[in-house]
PDB file of N, CA and C in Angstrom:
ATOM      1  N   UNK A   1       1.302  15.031  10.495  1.00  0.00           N
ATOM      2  CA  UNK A   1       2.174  14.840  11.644  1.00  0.00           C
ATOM      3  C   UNK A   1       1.349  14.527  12.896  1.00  0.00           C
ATOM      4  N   UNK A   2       0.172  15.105  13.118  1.00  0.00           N
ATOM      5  CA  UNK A   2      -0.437  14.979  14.084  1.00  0.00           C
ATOM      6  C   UNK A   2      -1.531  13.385  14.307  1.00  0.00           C
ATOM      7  N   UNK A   3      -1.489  12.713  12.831  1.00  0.00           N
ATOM      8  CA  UNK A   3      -1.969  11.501  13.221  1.00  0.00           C
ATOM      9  C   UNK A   3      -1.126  10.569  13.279  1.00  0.00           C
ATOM     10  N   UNK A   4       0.273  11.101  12.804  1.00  0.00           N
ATOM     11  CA  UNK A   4       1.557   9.836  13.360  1.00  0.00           C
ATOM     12  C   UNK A   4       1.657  10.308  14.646  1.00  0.00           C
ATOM     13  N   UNK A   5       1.737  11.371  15.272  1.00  0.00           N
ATOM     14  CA  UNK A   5       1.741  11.217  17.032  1.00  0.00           C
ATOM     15  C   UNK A   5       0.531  10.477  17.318  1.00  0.00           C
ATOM     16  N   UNK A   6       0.026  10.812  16.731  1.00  0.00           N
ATOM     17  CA  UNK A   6      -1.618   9.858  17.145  1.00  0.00           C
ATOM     18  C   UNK A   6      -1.650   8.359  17.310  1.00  0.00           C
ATOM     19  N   UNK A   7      -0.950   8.102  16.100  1.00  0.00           N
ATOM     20  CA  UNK A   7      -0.604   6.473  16.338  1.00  0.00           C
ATOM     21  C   UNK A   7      -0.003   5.718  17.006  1.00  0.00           C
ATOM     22  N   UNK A   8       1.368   6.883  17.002  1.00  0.00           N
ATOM     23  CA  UNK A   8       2.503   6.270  18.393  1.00  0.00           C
ATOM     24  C   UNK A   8       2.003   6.246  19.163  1.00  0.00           C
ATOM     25  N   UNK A   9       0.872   7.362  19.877  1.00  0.00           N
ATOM     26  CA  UNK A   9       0.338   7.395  20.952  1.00  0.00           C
ATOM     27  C   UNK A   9      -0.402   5.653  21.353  1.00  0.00           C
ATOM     28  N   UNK A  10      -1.188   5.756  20.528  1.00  0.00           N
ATOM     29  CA  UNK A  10      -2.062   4.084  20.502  1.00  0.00           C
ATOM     30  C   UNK A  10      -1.044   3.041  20.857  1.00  0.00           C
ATOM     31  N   UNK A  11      -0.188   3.066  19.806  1.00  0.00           N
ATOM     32  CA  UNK A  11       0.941   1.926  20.134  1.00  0.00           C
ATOM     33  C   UNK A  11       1.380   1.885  21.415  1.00  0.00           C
ATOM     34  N   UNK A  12       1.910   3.103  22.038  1.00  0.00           N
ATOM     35  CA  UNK A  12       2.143   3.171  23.196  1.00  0.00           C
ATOM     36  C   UNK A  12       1.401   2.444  24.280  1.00  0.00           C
ATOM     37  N   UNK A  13       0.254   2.963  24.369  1.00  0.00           N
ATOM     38  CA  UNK A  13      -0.549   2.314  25.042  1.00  0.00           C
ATOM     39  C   UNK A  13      -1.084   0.764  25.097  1.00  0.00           C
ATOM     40  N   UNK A  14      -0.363   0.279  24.129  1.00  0.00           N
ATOM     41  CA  UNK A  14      -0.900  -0.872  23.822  1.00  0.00           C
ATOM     42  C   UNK A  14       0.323  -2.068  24.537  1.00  0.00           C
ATOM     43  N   UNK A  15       1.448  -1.457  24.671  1.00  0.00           N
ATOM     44  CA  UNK A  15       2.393  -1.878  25.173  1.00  0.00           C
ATOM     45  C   UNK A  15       2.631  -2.826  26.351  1.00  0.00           C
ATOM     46  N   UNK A  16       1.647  -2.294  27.496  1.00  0.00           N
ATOM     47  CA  UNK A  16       1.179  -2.330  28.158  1.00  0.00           C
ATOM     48  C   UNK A  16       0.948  -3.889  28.552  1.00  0.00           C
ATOM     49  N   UNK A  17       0.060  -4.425  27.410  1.00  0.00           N
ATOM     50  CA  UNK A  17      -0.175  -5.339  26.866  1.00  0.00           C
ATOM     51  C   UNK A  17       0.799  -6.758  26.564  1.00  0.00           C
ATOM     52  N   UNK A  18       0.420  -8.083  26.556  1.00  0.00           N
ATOM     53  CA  UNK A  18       2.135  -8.809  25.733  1.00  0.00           C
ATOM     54  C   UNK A  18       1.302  -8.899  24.688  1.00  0.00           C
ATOM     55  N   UNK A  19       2.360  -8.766  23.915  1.00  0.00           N
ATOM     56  CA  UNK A  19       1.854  -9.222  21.788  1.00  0.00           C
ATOM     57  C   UNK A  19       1.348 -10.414  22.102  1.00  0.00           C
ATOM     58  N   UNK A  20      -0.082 -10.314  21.051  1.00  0.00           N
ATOM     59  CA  UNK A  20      -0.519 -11.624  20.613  1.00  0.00           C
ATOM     60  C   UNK A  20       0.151 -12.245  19.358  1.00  0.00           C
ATOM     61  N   UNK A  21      -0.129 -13.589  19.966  1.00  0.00           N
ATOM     62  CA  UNK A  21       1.229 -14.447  18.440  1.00  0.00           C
ATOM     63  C   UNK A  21       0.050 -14.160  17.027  1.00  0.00           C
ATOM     64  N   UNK A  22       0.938 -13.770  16.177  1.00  0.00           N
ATOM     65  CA  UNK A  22       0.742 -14.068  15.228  1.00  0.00           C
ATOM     66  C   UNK A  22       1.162 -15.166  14.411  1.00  0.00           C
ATOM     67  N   UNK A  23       0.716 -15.220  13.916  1.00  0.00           N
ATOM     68  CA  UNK A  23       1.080 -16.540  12.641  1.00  0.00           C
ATOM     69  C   UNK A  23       2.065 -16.421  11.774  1.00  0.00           C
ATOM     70  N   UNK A  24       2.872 -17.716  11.201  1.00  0.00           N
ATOM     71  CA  UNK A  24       4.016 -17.244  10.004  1.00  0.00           C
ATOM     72  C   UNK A  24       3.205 -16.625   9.300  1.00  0.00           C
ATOM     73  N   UNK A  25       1.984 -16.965   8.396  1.00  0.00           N
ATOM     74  CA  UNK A  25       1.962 -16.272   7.362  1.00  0.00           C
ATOM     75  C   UNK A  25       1.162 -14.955   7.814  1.00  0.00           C
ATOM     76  N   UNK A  26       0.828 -14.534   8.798  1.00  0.00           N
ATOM     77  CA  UNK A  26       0.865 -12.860   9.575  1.00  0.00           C
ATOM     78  C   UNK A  26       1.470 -11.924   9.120  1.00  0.00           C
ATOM     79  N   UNK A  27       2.668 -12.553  10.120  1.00  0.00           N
ATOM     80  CA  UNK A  27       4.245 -12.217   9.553  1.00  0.00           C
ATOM     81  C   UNK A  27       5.115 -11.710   8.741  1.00  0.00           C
ATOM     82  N   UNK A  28       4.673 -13.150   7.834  1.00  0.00           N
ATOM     83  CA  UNK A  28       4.992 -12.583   6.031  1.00  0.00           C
ATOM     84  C   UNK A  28       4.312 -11.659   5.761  1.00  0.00           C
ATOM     85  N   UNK A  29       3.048 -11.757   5.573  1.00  0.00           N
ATOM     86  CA  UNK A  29       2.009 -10.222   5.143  1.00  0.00           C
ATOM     87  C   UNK A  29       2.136  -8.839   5.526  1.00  0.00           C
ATOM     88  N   UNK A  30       2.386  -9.117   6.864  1.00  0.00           N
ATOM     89  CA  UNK A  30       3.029  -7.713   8.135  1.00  0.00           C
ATOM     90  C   UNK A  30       4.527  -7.090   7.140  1.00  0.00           C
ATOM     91  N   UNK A  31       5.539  -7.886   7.185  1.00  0.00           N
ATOM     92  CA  UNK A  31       6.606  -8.140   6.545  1.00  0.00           C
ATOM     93  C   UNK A  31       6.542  -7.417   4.786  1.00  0.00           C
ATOM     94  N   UNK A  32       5.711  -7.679   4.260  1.00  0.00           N
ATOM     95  CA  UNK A  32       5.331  -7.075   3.383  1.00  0.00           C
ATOM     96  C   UNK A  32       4.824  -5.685   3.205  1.00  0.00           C
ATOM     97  N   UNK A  33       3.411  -5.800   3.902  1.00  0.00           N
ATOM     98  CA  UNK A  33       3.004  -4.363   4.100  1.00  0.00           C
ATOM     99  C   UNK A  33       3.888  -3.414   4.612  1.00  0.00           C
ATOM    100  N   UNK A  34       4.740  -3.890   5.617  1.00  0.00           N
ATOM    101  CA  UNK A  34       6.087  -2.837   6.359  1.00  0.00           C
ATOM    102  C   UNK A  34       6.695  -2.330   4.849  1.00  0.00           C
ATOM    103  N   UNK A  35       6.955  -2.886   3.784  1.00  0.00           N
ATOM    104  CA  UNK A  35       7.717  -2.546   2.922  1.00  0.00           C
ATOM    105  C   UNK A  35       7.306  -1.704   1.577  1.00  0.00           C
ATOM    106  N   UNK A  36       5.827  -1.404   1.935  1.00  0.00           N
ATOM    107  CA  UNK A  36       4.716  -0.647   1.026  1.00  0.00           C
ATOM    108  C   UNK A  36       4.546  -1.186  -0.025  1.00  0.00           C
ATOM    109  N   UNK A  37       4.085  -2.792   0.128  1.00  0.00           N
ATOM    110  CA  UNK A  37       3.058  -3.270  -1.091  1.00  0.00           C
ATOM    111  C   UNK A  37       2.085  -3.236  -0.233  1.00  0.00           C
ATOM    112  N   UNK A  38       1.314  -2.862  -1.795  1.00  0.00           N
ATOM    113  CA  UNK A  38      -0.445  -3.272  -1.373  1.00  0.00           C
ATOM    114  C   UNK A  38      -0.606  -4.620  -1.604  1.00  0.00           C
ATOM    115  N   UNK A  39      -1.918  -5.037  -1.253  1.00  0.00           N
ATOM    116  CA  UNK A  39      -2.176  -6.319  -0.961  1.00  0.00           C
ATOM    117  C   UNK A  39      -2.613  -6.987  -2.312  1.00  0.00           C
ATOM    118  N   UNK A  40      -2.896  -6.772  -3.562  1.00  0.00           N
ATOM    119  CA  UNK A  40      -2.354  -7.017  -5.312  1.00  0.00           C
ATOM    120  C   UNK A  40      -0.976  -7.484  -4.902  1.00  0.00           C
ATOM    121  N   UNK A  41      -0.205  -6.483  -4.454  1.00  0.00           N
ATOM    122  CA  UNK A  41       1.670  -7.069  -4.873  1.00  0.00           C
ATOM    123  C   UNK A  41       1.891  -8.204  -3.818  1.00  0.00           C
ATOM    124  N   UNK A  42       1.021  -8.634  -2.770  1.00  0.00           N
ATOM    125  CA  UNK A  42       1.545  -8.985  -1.402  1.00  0.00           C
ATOM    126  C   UNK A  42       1.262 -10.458  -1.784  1.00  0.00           C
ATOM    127  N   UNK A  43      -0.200 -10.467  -2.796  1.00  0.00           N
ATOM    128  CA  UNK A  43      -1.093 -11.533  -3.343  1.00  0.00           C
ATOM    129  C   UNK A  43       0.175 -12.313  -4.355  1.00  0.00           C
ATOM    130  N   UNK A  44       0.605 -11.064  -5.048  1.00  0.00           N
ATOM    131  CA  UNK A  44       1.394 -12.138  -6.356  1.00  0.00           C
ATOM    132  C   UNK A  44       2.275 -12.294  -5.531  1.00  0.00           C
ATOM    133  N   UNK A  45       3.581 -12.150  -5.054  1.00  0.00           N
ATOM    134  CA  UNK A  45       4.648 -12.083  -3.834  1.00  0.00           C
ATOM    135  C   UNK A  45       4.814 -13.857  -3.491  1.00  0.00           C
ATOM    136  N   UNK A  46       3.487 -13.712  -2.554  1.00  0.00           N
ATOM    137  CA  UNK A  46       3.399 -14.949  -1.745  1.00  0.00           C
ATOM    138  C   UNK A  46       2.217 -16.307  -2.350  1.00  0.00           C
ATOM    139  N   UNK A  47       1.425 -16.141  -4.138  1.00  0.00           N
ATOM    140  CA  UNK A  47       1.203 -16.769  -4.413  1.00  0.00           C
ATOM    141  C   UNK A  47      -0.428 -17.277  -3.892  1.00  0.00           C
ATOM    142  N   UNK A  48      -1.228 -16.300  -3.002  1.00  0.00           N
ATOM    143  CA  UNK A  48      -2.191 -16.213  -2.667  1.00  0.00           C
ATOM    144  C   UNK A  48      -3.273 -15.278  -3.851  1.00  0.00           C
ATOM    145  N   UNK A  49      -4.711 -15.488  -3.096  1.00  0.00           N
ATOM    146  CA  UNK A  49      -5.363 -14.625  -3.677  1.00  0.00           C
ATOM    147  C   UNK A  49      -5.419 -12.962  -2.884  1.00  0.00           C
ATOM    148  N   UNK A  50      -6.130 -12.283  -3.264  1.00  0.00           N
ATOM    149  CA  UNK A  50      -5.622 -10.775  -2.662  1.00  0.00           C
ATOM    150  C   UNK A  50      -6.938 -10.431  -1.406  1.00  0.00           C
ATOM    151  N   UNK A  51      -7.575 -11.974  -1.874  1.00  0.00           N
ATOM    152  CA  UNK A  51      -9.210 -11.743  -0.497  1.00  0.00           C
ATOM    153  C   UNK A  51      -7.952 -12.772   0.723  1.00  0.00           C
ATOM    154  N   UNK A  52      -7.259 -12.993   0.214  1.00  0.00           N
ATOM    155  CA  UNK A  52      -6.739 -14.131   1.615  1.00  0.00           C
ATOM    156  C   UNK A  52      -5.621 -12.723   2.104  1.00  0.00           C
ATOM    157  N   UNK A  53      -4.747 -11.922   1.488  1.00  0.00           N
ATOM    158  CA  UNK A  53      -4.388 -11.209   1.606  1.00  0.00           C
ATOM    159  C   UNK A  53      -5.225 -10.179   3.081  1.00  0.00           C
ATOM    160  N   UNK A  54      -6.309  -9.716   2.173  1.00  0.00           N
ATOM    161  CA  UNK A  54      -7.075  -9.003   2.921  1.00  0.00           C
ATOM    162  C   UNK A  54      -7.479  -9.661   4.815  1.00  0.00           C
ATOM    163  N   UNK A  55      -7.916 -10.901   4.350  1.00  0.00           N
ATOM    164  CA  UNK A  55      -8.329 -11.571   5.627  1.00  0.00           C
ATOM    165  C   UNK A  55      -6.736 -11.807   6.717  1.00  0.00           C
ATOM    166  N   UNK A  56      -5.711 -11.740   6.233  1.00  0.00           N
ATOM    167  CA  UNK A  56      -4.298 -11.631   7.112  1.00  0.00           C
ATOM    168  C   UNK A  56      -4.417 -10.421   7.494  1.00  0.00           C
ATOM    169  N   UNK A  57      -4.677  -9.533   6.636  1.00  0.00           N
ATOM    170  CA  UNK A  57      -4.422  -7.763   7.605  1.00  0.00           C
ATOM    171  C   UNK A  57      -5.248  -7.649   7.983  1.00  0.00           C
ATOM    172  N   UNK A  58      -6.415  -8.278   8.366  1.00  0.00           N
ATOM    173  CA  UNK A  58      -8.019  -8.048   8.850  1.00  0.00           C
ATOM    174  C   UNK A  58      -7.501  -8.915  10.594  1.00  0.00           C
ATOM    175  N   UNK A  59      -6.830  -9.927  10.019  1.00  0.00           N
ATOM    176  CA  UNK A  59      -6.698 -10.904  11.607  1.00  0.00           C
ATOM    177  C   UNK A  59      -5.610 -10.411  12.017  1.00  0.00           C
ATOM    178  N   UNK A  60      -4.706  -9.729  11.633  1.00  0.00           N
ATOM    179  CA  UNK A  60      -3.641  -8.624  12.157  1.00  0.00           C
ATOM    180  C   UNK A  60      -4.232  -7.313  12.932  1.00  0.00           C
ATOM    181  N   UNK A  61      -4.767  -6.917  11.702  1.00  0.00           N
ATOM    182  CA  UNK A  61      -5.459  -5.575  12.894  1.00  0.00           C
ATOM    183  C   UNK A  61      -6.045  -6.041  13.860  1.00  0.00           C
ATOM    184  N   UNK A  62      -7.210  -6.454  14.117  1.00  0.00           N
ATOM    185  CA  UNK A  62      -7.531  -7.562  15.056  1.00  0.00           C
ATOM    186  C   UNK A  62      -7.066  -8.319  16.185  1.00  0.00           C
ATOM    187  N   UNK A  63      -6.109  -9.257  16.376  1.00  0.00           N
ATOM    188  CA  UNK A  63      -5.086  -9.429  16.861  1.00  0.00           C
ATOM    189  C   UNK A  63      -4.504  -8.526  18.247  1.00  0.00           C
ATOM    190  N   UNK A  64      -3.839  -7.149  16.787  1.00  0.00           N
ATOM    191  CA  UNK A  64      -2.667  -6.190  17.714  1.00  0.00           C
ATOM    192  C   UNK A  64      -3.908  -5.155  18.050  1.00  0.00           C
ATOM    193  N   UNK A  65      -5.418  -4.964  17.788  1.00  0.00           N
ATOM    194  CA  UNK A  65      -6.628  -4.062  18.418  1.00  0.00           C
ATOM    195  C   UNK A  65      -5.847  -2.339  17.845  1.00  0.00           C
ATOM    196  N   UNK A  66      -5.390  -2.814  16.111  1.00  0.00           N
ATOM    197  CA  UNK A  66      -5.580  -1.329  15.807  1.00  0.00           C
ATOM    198  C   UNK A  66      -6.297  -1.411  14.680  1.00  0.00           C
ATOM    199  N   UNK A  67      -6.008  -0.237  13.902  1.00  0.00           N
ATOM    200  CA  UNK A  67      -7.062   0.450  12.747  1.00  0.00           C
ATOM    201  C   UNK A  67      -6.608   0.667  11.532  1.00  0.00           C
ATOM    202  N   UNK A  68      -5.135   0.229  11.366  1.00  0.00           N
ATOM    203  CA  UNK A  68      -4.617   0.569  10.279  1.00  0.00           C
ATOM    204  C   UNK A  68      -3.450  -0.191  10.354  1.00  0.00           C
ATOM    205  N   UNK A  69      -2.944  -0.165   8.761  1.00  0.00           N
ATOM    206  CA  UNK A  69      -1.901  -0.857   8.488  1.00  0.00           C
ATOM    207  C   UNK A  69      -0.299  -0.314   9.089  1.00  0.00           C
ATOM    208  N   UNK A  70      -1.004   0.910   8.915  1.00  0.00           N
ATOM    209  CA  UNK A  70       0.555   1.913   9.202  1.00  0.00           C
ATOM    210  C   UNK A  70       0.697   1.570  10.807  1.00  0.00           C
ATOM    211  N   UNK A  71      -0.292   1.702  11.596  1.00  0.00           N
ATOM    212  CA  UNK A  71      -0.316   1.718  12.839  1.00  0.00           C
ATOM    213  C   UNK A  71       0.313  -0.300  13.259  1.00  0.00           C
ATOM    214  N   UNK A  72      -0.458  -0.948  12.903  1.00  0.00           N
ATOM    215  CA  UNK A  72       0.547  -2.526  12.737  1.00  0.00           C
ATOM    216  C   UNK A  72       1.882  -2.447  12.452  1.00  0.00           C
ATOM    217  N   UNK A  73       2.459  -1.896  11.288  1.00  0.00           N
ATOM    218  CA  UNK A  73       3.937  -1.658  11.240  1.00  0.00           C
ATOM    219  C   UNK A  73       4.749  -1.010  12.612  1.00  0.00           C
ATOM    220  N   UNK A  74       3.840  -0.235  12.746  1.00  0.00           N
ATOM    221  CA  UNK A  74       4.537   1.245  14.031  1.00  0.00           C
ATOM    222  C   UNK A  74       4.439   0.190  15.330  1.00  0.00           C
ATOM    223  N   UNK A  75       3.567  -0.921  15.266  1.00  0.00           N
ATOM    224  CA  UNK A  75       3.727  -1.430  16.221  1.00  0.00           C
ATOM    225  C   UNK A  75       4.252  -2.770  16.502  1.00  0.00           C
ATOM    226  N   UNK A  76       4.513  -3.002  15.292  1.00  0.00           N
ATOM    227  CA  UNK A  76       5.359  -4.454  15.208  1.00  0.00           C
ATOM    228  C   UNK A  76       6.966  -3.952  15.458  1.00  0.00           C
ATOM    229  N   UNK A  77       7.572  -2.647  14.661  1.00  0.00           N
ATOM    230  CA  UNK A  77       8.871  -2.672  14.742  1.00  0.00           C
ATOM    231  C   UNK A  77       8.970  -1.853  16.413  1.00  0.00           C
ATOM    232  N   UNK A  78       8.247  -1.085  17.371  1.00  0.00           N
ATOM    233  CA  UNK A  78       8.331  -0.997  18.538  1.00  0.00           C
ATOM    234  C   UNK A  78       8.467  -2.171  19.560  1.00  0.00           C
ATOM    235  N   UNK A  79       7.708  -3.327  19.519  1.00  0.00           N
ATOM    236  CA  UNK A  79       7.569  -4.563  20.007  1.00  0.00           C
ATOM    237  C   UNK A  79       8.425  -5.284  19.174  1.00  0.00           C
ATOM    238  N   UNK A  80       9.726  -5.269  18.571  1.00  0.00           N
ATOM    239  CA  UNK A  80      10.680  -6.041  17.903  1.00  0.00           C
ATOM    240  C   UNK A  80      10.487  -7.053  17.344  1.00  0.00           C
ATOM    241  N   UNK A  81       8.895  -6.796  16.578  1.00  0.00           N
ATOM    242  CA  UNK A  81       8.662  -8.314  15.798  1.00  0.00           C
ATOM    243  C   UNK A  81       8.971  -7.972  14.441  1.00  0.00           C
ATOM    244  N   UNK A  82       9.453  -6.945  13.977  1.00  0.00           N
ATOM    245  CA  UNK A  82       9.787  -6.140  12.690  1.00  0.00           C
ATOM    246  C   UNK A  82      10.490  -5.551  12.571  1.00  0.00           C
ATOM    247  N   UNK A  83      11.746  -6.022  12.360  1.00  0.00           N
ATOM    248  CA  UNK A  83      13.093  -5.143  11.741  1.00  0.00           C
ATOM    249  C   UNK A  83      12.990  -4.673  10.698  1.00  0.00           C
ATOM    250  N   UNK A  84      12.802  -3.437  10.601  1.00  0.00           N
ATOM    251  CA  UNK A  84      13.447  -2.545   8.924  1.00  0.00           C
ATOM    252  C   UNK A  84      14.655  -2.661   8.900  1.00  0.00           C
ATOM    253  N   UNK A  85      15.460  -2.769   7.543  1.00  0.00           N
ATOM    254  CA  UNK A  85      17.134  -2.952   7.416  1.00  0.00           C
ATOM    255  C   UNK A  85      16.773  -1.645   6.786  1.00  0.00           C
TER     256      UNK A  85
END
């Protein structure tokens, strides 16, 4: 519990900030990971290899300046680039 306040916290702060664009296929990958595949399922999914996989959540973290995947989700659906249904 205390490293999901931890994260919101980051996100928070990051807010601050305007989102950097990401890319469609970002997006898709973001879009994916939000939905808990790993990057094997994300690879077969979208027909890539799972190193191109890797290099999207590498230029994602990057990008949004966090550390984790969970923390990209927490901060895509705060900044309304990620609807969960």
């Amino acid at each position: 519990l205390t490293e999901f306040k931890s994260m919101i916290q980051r996100t928070d702060e990051r807010r601050l900030v305007p989102a950097p664009r990401l890319t469609d296929r970002e997006l898709e990958v973001l879009k994916l990971v939000a939905t808990g595949m790993n990057n094997r399922d994300i690879a077969k999914e979208l027909f890539i290899s799972e190193n191109t996989v890797k290099n999207h959540v590498r230029n994602i973290l990057e990008k949004l300046q966090l550390h984790s995947r969970m923390e990209a989700v927490v901060y895509a659906m705060r900044e309304k680039i990620l609807e969960i249904r």
